[in-house]
Each structure stands twice: as C-alpha cells, then as structure tokens.
Protein backbone atom coordinates (compact mmCIF):
# COMPACT_ATOMS: atom_id res chain seq x y z
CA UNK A 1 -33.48 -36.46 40.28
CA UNK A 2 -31.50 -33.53 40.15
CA UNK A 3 -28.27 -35.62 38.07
CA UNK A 4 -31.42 -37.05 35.65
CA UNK A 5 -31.70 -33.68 34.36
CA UNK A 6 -28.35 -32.41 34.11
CA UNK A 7 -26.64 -35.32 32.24
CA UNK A 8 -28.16 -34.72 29.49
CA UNK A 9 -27.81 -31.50 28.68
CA UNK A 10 -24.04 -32.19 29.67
CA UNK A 11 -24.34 -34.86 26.60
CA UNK A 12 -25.66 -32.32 24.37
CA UNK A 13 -22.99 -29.45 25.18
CA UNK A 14 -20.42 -32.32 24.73
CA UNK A 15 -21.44 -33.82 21.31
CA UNK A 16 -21.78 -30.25 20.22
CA UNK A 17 -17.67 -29.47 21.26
CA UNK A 18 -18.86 -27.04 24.29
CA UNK A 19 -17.71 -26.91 27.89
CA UNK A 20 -20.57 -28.34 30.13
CA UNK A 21 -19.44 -25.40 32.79
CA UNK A 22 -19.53 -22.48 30.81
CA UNK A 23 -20.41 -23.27 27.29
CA UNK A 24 -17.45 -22.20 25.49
CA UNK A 25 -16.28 -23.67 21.97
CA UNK A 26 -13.50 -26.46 23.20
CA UNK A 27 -11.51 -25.48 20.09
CA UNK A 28 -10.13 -22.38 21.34
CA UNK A 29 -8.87 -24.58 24.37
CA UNK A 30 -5.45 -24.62 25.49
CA UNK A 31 -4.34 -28.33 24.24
CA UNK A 32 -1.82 -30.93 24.19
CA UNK A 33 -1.00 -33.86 23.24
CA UNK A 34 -1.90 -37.10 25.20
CA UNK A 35 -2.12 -40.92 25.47
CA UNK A 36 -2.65 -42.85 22.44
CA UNK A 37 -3.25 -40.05 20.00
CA UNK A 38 -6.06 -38.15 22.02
CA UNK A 39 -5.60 -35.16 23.22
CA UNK A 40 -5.77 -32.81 26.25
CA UNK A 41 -7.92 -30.04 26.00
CA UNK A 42 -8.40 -26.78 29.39
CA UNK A 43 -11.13 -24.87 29.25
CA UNK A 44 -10.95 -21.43 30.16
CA UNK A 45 -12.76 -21.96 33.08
CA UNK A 46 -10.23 -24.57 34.20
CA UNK A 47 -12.70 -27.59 33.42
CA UNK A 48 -10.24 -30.56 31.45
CA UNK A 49 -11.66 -32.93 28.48
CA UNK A 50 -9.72 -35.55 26.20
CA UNK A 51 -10.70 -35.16 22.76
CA UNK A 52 -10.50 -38.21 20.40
CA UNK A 53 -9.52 -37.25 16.43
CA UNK A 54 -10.54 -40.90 15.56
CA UNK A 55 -14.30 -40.50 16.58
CA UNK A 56 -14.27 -36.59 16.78
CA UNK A 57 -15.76 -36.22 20.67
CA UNK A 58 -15.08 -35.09 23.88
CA UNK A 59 -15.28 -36.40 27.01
CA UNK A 60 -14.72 -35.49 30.51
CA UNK A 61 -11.06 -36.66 31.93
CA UNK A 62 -11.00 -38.92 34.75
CA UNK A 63 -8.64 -38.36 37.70
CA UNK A 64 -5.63 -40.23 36.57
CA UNK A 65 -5.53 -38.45 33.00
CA UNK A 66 -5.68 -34.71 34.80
C-alpha cells in the first residue's frame, strides 16, 4: 500500500526534472555522457538518473548503468 502511494508522486517529481529524494532541479546535476546519447546525471544527494535528450525525461538508473 505504502509503494501505491509513493510511485506516483515519484512520477510527478520525475516528469517535472526533480530528484524523487530531495526535490532538487536535475539540471544543476553533475553529468556525463553515457550509452547511446543519454546521459548520466548525480544528484546532490548522491541519487543517479539517465536523462534522454530525444524524449526530454528522466529516469531512475538501474544497477548495471551506475
């Protein structure tokens, strides 16, 4: 129940460019480049995202891209 209603506010901060842990702008995120034109993004609170410039959105990284 607890994950129900989380995720979505996760979704929100996401599609809005935001850290789900602390709600920072990603933008001002250390980044670097990565697989297939994406890129890596670190959150000030350590938290690690791939941004995609072909759709504009973040995700979360799995374990193999960290």
């Amino acid at each position: 129940m607890f994950k129900n209603v989380i995720s979505p506010i996760q979704a929100w901060l996401l599609s809005q460019g935001r850290c789900v842990g602390c709600g920072k702008d990603l933008s001002i995120g250390k980044s670097s480049n990565h697989k297939f034109g994406s890129k890596k993004v670190v959150c000030q609170c350590g938290r690690i995202f791939i941004y995609d410039p072909k759709t504009k959105k973040y995700r979360r990284a799995l374990l193999e891209e960290v």
